[in-house]
C-alpha atoms as a PDB file:
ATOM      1  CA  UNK A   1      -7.223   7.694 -12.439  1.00  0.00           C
ATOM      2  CA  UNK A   2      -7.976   4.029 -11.564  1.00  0.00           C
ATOM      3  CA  UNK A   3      -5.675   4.026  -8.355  1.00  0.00           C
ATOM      4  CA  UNK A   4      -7.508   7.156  -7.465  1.00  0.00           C
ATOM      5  CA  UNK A   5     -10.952   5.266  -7.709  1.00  0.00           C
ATOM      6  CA  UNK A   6      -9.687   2.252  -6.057  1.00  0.00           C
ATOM      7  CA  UNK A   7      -8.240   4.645  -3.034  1.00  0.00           C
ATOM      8  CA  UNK A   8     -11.952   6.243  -2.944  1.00  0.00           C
ATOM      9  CA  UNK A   9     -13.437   2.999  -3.020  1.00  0.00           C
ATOM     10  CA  UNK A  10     -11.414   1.315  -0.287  1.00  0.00           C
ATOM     11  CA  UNK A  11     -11.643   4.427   2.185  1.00  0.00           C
ATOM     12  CA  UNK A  12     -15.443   3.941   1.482  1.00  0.00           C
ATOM     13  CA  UNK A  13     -15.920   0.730   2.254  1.00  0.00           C
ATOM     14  CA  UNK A  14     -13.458   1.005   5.121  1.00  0.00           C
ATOM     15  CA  UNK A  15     -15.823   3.840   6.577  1.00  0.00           C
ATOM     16  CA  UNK A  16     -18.752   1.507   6.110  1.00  0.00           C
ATOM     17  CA  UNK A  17     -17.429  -1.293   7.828  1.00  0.00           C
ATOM     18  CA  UNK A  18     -16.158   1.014  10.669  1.00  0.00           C
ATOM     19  CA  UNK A  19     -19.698   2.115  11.356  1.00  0.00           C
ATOM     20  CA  UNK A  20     -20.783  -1.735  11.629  1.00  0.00           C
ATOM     21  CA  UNK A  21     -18.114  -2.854  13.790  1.00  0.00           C
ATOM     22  CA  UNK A  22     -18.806  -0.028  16.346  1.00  0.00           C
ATOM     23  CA  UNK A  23     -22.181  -1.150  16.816  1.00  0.00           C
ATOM     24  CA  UNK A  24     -20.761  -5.272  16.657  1.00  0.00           C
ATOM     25  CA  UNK A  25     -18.018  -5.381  18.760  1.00  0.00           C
ATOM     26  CA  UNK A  26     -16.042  -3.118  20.923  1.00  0.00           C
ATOM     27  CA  UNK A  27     -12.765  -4.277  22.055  1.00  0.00           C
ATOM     28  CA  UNK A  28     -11.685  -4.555  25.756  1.00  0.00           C
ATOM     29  CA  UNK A  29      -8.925  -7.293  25.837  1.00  0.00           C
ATOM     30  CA  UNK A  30      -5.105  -6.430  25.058  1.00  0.00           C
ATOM     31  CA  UNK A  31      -3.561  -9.033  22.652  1.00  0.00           C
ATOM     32  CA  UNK A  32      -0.620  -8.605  24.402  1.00  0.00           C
ATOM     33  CA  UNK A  33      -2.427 -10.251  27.643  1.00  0.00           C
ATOM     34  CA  UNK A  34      -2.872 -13.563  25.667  1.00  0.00           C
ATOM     35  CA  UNK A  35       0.940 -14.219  24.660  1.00  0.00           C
ATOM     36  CA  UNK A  36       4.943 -13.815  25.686  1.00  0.00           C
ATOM     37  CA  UNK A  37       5.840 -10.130  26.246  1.00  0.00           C
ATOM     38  CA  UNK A  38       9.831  -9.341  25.843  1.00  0.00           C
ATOM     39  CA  UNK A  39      11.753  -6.653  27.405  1.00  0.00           C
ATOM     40  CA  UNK A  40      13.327  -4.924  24.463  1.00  0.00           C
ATOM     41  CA  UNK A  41      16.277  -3.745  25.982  1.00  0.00           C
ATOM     42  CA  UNK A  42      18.027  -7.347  27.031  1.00  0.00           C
ATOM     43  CA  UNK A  43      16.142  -8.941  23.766  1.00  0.00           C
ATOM     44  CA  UNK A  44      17.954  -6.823  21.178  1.00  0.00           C
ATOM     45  CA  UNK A  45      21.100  -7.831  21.354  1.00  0.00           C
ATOM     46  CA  UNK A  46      23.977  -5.288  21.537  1.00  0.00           C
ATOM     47  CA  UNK A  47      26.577  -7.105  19.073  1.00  0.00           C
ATOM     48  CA  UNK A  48      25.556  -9.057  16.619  1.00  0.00           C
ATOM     49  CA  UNK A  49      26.962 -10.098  12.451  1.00  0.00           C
ATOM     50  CA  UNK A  50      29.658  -7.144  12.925  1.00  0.00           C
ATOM     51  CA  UNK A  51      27.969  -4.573  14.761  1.00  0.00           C
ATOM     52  CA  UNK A  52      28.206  -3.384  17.296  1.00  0.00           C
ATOM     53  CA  UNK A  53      26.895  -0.263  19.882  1.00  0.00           C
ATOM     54  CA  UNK A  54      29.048   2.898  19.289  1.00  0.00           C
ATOM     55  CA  UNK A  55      29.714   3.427  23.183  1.00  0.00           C
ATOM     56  CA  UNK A  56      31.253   7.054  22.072  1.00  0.00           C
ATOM     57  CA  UNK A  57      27.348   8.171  20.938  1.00  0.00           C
ATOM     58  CA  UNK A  58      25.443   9.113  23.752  1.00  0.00           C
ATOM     59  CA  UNK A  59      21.403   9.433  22.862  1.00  0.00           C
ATOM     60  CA  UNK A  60      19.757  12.756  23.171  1.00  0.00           C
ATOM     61  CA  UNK A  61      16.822  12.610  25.279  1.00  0.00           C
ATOM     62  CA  UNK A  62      13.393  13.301  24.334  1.00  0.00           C
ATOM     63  CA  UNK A  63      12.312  16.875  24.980  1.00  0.00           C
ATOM     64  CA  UNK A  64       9.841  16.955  28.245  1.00  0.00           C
ATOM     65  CA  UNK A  65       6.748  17.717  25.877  1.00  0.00           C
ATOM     66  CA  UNK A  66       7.677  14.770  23.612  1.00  0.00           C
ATOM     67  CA  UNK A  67       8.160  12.095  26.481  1.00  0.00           C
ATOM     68  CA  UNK A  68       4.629  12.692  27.404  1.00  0.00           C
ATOM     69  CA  UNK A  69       3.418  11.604  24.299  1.00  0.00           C
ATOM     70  CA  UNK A  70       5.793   9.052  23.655  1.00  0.00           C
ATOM     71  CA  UNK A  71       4.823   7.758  27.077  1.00  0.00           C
ATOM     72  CA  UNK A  72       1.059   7.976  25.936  1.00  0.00           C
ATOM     73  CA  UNK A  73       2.167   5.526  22.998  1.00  0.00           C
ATOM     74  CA  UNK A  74       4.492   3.618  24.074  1.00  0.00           C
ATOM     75  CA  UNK A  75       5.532   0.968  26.831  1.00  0.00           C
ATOM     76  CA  UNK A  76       9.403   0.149  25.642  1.00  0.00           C
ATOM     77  CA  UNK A  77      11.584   2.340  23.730  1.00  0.00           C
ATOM     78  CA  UNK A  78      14.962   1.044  22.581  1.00  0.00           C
ATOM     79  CA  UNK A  79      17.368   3.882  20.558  1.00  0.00           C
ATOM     80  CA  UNK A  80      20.776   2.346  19.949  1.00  0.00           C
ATOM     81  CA  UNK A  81      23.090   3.640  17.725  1.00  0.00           C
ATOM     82  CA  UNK A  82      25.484   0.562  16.418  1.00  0.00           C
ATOM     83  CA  UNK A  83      28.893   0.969  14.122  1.00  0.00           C
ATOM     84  CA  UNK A  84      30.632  -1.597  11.991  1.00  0.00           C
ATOM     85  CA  UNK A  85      33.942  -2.197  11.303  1.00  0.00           C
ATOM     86  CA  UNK A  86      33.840   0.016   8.046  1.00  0.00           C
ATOM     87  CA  UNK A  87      33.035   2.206   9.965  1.00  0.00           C
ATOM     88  CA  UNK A  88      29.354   2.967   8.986  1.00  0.00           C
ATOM     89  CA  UNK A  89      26.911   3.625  11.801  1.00  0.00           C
ATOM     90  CA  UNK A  90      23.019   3.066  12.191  1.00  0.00           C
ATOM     91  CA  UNK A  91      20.589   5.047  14.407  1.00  0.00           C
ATOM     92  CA  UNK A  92      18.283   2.086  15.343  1.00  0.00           C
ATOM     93  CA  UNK A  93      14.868   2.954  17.253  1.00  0.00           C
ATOM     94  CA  UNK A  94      12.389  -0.022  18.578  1.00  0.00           C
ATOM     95  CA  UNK A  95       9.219   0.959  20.394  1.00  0.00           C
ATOM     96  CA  UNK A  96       6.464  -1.273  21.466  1.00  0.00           C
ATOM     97  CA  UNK A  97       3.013  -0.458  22.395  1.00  0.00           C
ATOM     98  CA  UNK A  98       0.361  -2.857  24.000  1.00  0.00           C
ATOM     99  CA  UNK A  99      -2.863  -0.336  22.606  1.00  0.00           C
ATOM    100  CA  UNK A 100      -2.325   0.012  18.795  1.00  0.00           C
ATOM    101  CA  UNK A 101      -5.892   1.544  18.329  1.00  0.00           C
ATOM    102  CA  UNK A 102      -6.933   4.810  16.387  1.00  0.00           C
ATOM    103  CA  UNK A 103      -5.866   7.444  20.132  1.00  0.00           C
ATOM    104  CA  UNK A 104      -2.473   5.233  20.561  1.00  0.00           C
ATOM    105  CA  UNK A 105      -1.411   4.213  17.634  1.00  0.00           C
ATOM    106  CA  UNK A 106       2.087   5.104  16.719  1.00  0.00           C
ATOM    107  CA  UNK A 107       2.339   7.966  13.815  1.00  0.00           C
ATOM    108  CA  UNK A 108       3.785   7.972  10.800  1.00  0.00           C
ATOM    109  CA  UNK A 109       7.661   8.882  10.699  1.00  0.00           C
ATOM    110  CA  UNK A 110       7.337  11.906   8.205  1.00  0.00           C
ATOM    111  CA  UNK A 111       4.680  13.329  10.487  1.00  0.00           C
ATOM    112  CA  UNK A 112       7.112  13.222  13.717  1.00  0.00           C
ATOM    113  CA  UNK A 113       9.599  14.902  11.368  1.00  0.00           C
ATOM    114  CA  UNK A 114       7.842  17.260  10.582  1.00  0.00           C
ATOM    115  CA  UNK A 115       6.990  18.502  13.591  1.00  0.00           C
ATOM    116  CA  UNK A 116      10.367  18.574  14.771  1.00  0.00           C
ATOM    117  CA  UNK A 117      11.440  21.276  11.887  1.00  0.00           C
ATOM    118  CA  UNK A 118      12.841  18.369   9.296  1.00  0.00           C
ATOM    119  CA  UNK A 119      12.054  18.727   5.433  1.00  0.00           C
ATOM    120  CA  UNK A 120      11.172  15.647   3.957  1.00  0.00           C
ATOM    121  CA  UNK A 121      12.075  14.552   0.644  1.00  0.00           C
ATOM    122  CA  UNK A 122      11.941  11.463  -1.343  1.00  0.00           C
ATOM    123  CA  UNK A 123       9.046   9.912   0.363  1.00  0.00           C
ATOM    124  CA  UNK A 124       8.652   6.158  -0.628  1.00  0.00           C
ATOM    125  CA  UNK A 125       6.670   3.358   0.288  1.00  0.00           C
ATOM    126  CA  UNK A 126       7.844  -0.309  -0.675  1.00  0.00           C
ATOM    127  CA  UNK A 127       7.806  -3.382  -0.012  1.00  0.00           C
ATOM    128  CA  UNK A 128      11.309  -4.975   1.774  1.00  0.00           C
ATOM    129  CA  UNK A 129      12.702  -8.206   1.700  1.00  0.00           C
ATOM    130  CA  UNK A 130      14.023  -8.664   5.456  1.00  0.00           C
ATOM    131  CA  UNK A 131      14.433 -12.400   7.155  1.00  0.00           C
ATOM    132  CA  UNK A 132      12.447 -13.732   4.031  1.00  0.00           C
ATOM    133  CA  UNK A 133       9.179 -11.667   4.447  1.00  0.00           C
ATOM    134  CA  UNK A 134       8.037  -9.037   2.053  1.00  0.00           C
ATOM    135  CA  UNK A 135       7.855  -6.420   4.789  1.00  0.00           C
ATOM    136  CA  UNK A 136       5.714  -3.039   4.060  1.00  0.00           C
ATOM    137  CA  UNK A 137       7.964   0.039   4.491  1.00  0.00           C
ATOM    138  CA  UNK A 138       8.628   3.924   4.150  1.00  0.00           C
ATOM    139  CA  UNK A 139      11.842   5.463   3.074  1.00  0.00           C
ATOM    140  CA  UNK A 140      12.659   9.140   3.308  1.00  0.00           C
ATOM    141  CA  UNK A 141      14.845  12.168   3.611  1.00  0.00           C
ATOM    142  CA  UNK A 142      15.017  13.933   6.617  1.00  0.00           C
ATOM    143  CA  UNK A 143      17.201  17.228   6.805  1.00  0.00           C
ATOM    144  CA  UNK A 144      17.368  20.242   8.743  1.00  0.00           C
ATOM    145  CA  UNK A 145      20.039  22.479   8.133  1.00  0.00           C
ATOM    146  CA  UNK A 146      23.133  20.979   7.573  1.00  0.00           C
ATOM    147  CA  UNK A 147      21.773  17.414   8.521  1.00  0.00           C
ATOM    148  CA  UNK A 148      20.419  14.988   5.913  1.00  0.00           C
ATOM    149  CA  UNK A 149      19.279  11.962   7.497  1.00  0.00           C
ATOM    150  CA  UNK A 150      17.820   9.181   5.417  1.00  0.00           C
ATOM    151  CA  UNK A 151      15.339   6.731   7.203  1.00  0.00           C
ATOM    152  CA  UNK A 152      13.562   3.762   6.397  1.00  0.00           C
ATOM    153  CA  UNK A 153      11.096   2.699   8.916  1.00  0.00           C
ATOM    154  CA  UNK A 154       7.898  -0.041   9.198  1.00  0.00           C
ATOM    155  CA  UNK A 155       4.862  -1.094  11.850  1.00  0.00           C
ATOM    156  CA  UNK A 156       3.747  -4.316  12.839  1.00  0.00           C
ATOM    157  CA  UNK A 157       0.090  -4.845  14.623  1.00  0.00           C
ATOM    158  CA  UNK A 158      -0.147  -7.909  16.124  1.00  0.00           C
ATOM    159  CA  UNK A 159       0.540 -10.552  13.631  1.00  0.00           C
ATOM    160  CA  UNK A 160       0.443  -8.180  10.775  1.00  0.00           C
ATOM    161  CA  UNK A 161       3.222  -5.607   9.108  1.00  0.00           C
ATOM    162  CA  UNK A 162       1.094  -2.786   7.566  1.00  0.00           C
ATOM    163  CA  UNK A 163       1.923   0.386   6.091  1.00  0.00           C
ATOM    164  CA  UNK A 164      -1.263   2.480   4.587  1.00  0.00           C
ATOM    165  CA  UNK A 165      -3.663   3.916   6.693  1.00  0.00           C
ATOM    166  CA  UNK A 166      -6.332   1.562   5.363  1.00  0.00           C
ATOM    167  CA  UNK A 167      -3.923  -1.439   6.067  1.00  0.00           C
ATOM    168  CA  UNK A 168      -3.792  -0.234   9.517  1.00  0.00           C
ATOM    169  CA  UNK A 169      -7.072   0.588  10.492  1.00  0.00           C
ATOM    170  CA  UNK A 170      -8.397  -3.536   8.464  1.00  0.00           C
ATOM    171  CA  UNK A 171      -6.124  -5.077  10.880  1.00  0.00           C
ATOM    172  CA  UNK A 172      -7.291  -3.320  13.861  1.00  0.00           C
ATOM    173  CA  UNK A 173     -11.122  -4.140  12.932  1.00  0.00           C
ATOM    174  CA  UNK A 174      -9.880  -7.677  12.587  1.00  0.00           C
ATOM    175  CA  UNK A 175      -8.723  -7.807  16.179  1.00  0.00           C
ATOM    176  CA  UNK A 176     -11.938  -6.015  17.597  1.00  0.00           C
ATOM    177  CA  UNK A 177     -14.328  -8.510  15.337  1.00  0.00           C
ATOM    178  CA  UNK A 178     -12.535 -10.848  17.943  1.00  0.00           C
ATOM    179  CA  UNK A 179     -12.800  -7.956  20.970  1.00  0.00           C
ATOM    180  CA  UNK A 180      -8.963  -7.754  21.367  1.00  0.00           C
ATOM    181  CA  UNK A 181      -7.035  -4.440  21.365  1.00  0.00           C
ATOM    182  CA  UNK A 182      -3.587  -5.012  18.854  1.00  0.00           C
ATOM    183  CA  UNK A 183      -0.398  -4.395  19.905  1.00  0.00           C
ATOM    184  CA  UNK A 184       2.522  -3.380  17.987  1.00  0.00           C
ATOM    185  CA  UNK A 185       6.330  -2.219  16.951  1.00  0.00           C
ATOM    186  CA  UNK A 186       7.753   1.004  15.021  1.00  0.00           C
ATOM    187  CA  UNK A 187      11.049  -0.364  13.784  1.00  0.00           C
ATOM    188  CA  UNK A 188      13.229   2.938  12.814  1.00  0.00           C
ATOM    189  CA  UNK A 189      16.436   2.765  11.098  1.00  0.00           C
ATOM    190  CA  UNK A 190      18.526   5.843  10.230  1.00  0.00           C
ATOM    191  CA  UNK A 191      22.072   7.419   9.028  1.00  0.00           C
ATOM    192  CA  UNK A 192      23.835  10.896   9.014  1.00  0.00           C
ATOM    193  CA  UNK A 193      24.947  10.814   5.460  1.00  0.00           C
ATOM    194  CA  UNK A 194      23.746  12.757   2.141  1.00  0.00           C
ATOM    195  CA  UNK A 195      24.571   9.669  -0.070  1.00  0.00           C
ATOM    196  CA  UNK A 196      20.582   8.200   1.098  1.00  0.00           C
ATOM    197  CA  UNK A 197      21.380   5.447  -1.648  1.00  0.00           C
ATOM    198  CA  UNK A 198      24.366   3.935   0.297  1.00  0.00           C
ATOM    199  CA  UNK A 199      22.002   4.479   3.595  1.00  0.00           C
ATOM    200  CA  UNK A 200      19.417   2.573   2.214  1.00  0.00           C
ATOM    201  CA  UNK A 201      21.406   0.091   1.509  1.00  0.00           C
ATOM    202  CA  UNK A 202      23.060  -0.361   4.865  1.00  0.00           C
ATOM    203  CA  UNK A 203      19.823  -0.183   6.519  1.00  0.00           C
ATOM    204  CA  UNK A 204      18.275  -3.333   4.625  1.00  0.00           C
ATOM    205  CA  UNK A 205      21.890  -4.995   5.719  1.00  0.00           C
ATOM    206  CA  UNK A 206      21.705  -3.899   9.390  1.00  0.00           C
ATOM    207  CA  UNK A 207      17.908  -4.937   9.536  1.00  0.00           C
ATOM    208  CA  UNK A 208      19.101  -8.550   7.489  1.00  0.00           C
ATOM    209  CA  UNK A 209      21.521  -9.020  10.572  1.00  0.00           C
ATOM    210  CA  UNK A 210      19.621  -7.770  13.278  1.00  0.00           C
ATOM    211  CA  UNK A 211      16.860 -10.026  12.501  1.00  0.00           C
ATOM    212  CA  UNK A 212      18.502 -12.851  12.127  1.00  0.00           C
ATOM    213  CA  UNK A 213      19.883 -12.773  15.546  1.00  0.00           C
ATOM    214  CA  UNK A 214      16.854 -12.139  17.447  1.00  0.00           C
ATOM    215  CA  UNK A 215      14.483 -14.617  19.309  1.00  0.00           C
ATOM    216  CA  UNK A 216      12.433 -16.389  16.346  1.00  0.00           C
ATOM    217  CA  UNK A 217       9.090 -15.209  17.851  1.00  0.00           C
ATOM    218  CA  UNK A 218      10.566 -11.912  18.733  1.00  0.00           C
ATOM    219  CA  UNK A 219      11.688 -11.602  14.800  1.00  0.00           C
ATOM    220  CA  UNK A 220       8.163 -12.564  13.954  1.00  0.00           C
ATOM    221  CA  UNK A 221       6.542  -9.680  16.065  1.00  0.00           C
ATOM    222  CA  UNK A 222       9.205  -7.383  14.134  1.00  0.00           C
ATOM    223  CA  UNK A 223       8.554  -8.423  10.549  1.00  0.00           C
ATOM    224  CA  UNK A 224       5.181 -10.051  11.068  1.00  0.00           C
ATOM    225  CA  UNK A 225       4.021 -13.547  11.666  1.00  0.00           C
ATOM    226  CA  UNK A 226       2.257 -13.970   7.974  1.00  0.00           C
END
């Protein structure tokens, strides 16, 4: 009962203070225009801690309906899928857009899912430890048929890893009390396996590793800067 009043009364007061920003500030400048940019395909690195990309796995492409969206969304997509030497292999997804605002944003994992025939089951959302930040993120269960894929997957706007709708939309009236559009990262890890415990594991590993190896202010637009 109490979470359900505190939901009410944060979607309130996050309705409120949309209604005063609109009239305060609109934003017109692109955060992205005010720091570094990276090219995601030379900045994630293609071996790294024992992995490695599985050259025998070729990706699917996008179907022509969901390229123009995706194109809408985003301006770099990266989908890699890597193998150890055990033998275990992760589906690894990185897309970056430079408008994360309320038409652009990117959606919500179970949603895409969804609409691709998947059942999902086991929907979490939790808090992971990856590079040494507490790092807001959604595990679930993807199957269709005889494919059960478990996935884990997180945002980042601007400086900020968020998770909850509210989370998302207070960090994107942050930027535009400031007049700057966010930008942002959907970080997507997955496995073909029905053991999603073992998955889940290996994806906090992979993610460990990857990060780890990546640019320092690259890692920080990936996990968040605070």
């Amino acid at each position: 009962m109490r979470r359900t009043v505190l939901r009410a009364a944060a979607a309130l007061a996050l309705m409120l203070t949309t209604g005063a920003m609109s009239v305060v500030a609109v934003p017109t400048k692109l955060l992205s225009d005010s720091r570094p940019s990276f090219e995601l395909e030379k900045a994630l690195p293609k071996a790294f801690k024992g992995w490695t990309v599985d050259p025998s796995v070729i990706p699917i492409p996008p179907s022509p309906d969901q390229a123009a969206v995706m194109n809408q969304i985003y301006d770099q997509v990266v989908s890699r899928t890597y193998i150890n030497a055990k033998g275990q292999r992760v589906m690894m997804s990185i897309t970056y857009g430079s408008r994360q605002n309320q038409q652009m944003r990117a959606h919500r994992q179970e949603v895409c899912y969804r609409a691709q025939g998947f059942r999902i089951a086991d929907l979490q959302r939790l808090p992971l430890t990856i590079a040494g930040k507490q790092v807001p993120s959604a595990r679930m269960v993807a199957s269709q048929g005889p494919r059960v894929e478990p996935v884990t997957y997180w945002f980042t706007m601007g400086d900020y890893a968020a998770m909850s709708y509210v989370e998302r939309e207070l960090i994107q009236l942050r930027y535009a009390a400031v007049g700057q559009i966010p930008d942002g990262y959907l970080i997507r890890l997955s496995s073909l396996s029905a053991d999603s415990a073992a998955s889940f594991a290996t994806h906090l590993e992979f993610a460990e590793a990857l990060m780890s190896s990546v640019d320092p202010a690259l890692r920080q637009r990936l996990t968040g800067a605070t």
